[in-house]
Protein backbone atom coordinates (compact mmCIF):
# COMPACT_ATOMS: atom_id res chain seq x y z
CA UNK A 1 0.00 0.00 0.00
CA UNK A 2 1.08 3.44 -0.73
CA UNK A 3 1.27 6.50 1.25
CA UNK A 4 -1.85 8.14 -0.49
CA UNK A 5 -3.96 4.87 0.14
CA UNK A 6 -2.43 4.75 3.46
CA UNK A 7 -3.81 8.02 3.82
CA UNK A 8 -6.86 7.43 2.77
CA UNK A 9 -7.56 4.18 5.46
CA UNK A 10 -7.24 7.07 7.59
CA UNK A 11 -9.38 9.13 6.66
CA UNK A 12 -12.06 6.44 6.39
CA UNK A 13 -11.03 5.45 10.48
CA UNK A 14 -11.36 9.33 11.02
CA UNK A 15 -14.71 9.33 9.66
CA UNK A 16 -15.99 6.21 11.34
CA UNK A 17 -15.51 4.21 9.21
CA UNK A 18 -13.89 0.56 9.34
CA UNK A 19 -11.67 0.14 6.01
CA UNK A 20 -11.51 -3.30 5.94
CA UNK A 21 -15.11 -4.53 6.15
CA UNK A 22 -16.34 -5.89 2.78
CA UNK A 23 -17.62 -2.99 0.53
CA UNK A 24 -14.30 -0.65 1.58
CA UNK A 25 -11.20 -3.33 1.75
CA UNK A 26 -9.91 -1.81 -1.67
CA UNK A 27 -10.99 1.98 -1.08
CA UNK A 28 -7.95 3.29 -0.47
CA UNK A 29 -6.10 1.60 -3.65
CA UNK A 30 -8.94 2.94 -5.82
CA UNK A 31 -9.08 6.07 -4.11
CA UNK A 32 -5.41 6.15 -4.44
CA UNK A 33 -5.82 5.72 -8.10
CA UNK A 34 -8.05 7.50 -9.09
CA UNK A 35 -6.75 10.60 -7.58
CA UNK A 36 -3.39 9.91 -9.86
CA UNK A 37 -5.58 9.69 -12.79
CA UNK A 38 -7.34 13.19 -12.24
CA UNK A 39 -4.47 14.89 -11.17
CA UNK A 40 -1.92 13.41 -14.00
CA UNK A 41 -1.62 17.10 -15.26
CA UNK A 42 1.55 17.44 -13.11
CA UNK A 43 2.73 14.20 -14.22
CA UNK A 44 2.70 15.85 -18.28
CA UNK A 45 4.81 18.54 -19.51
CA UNK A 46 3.74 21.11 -22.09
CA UNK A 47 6.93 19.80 -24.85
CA UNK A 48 4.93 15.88 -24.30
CA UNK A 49 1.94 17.77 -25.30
CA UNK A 50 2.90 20.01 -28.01
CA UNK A 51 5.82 18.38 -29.42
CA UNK A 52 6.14 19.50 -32.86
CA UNK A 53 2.26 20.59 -33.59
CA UNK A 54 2.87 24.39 -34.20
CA UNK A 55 3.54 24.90 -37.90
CA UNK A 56 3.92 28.23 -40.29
CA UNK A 57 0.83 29.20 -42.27
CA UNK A 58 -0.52 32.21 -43.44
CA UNK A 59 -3.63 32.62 -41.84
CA UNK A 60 -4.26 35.29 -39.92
CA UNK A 61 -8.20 34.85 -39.31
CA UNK A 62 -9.84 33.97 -36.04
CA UNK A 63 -9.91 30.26 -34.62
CA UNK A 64 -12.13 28.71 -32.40
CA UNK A 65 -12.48 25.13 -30.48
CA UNK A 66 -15.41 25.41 -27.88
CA UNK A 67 -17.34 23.04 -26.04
CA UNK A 68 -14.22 21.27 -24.66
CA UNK A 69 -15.14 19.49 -21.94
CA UNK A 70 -13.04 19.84 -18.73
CA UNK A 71 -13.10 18.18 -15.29
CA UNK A 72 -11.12 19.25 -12.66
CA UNK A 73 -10.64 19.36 -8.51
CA UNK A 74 -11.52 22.50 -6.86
CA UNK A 75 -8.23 22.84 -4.94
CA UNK A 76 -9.97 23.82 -1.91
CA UNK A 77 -12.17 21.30 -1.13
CA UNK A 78 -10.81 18.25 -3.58
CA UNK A 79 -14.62 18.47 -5.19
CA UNK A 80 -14.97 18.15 -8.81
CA UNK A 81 -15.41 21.10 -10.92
CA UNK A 82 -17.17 20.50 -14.49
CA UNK A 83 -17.93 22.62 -17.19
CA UNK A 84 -16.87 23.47 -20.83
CA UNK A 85 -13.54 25.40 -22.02
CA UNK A 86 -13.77 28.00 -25.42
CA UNK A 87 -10.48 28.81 -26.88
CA UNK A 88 -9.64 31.19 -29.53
CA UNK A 89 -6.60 32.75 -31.14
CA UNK A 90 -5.86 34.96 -34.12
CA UNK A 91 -2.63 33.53 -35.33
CA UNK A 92 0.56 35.69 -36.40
CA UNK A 93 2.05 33.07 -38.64
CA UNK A 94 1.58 30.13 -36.87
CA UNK A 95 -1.04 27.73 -36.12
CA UNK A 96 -0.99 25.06 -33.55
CA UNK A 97 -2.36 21.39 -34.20
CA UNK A 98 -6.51 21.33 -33.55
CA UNK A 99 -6.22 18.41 -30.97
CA UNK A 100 -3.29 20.29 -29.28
CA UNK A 101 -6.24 22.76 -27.57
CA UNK A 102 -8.29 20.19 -25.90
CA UNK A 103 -5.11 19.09 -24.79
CA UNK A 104 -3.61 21.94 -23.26
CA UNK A 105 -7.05 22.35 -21.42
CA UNK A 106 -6.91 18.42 -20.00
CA UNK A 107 -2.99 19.22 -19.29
CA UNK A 108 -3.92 21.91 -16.52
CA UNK A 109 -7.22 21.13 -16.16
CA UNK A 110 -5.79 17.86 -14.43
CA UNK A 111 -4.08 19.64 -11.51
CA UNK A 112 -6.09 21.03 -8.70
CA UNK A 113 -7.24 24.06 -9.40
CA UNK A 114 -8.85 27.27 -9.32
CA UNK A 115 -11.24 28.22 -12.65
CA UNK A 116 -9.68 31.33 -12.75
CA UNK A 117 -5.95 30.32 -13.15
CA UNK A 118 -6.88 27.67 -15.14
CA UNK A 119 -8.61 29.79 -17.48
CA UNK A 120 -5.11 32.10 -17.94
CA UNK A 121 -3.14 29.20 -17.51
CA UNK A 122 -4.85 27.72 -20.95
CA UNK A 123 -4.26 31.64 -22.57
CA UNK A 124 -1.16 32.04 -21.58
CA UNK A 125 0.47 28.37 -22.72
CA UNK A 126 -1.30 29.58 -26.16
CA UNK A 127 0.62 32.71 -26.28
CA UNK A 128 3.02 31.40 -25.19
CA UNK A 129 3.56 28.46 -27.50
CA UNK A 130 3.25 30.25 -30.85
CA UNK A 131 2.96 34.04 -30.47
CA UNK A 132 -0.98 34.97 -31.93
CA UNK A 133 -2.06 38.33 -32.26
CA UNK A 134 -4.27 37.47 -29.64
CA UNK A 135 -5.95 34.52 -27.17
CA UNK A 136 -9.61 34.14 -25.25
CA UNK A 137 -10.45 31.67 -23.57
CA UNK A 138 -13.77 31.19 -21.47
CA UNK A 139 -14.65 28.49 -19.15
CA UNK A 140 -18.18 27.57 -18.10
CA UNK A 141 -18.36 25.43 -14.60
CA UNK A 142 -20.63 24.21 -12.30
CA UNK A 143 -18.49 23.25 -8.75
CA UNK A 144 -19.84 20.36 -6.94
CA UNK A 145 -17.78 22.16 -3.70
CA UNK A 146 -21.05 24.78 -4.39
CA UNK A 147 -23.82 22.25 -4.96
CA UNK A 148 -23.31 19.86 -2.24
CA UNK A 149 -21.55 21.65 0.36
CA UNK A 150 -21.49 25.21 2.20
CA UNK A 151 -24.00 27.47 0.55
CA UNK A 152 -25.59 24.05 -1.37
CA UNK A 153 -27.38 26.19 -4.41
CA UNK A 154 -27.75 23.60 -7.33
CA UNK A 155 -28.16 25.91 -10.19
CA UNK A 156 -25.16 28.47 -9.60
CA UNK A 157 -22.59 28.09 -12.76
CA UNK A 158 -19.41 30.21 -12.79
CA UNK A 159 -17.99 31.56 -16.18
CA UNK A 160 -14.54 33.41 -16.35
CA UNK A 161 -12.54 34.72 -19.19
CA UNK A 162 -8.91 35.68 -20.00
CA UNK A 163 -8.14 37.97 -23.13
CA UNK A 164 -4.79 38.66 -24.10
CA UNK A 165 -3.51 40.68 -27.56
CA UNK A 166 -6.17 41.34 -30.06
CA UNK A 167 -9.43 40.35 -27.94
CA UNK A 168 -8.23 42.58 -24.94
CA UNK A 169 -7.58 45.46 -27.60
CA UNK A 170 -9.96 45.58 -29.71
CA UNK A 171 -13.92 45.60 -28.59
CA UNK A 172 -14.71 44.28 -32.18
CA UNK A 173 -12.82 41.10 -32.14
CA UNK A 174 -13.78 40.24 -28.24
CA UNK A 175 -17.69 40.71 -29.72
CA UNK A 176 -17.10 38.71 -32.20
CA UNK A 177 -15.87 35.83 -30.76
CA UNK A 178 -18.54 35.85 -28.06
CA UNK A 179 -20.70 36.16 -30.87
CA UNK A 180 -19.89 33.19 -32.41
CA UNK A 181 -19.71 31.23 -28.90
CA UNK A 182 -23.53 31.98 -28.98
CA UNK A 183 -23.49 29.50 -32.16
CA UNK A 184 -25.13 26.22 -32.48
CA UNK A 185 -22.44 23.16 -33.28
CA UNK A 186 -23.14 22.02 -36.82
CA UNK A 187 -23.73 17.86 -35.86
């Protein structure tokens, strides 16, 4: 047994619990486990991610990947946060790969976390990785640490936003893409 599941067998003691009877004998392993699996975001580096998937090309026109879906932990209560990611970028030259997006978003959104640094974490890799004119990305939650705990209101959904470049700049550009977030997916 490891130290997390070792942890864990004492938590379920703390909480009155008796971790061997039938029913909880392997709760701490899959506990254990399961926390490594959502959390694997510090186990991944950006260059794993990325690798070669940003490439030269002309365009210079906005681009768009919304609806991502992204699961996280609420780093102060270890509750699941779920919810969908937008991304955007006006590229300078460069593109990045399509499936690179969703996978920045899983790459930090597999950490514990706050919405709001996830949501410039995701704009600034962007930026980071291949220079656009400019990067928004919104996130759309609903925090279970909300529903089923403290203030326990089932209906409240957070939304945050970063804007960097073009979509900070220019009132045009940040309208537009919130425009086109308003857009039915074509199925």
């Amino acid at each position: 047994m490891d130290s997390i599941s070792e942890a864990i067998e004492v938590i379920l003691r703390e909480l009155g619990e008796d971790p061997q009877r039938p029913g909880l004998d392997k709760t701490p392993e899959r506990v254990a486990q399961s926390l490594r699996f959502l959390t694997r975001g510090y186990r991944q580096t950006l260059e794993e991610i990325l690798g070669d998937a940003a490439f030269e090309e002309p365009y210079d026109q906005m681009v768009i990947v919304k609806d991502i879906d992204c699961y996280s932990l609420c780093e102060h209560h270890l509750l699941p946060f779920i919810g969908k990611a937008h991304v955007a970028y006006i590229p300078d030259g460069r593109l990045i790969g399509l499936s690179k997006i969703p996978r920045i978003v899983e790459l930090f959104s597999r950490r514990l976390q706050l919405q709001e640094r996830l949501t410039n974490q995701i704009a600034d890799c962007i930026q980071d990785a291949i220079q656009p004119r400019g990067v928004a990305v919104v996130i759309e939650a609903f925090h279970l640490c909300v529903a089923m705990r403290g203030v326990e209101k089932q209906n409240a959904y957070m939304t945050t936003s970063a804007v960097l470049g073009d979509f900070r700049d220019d009132r045009a550009t940040r309208s537009e893409f919130l425009d086109l977030l308003k857009k039915k997916q074509i199925r």
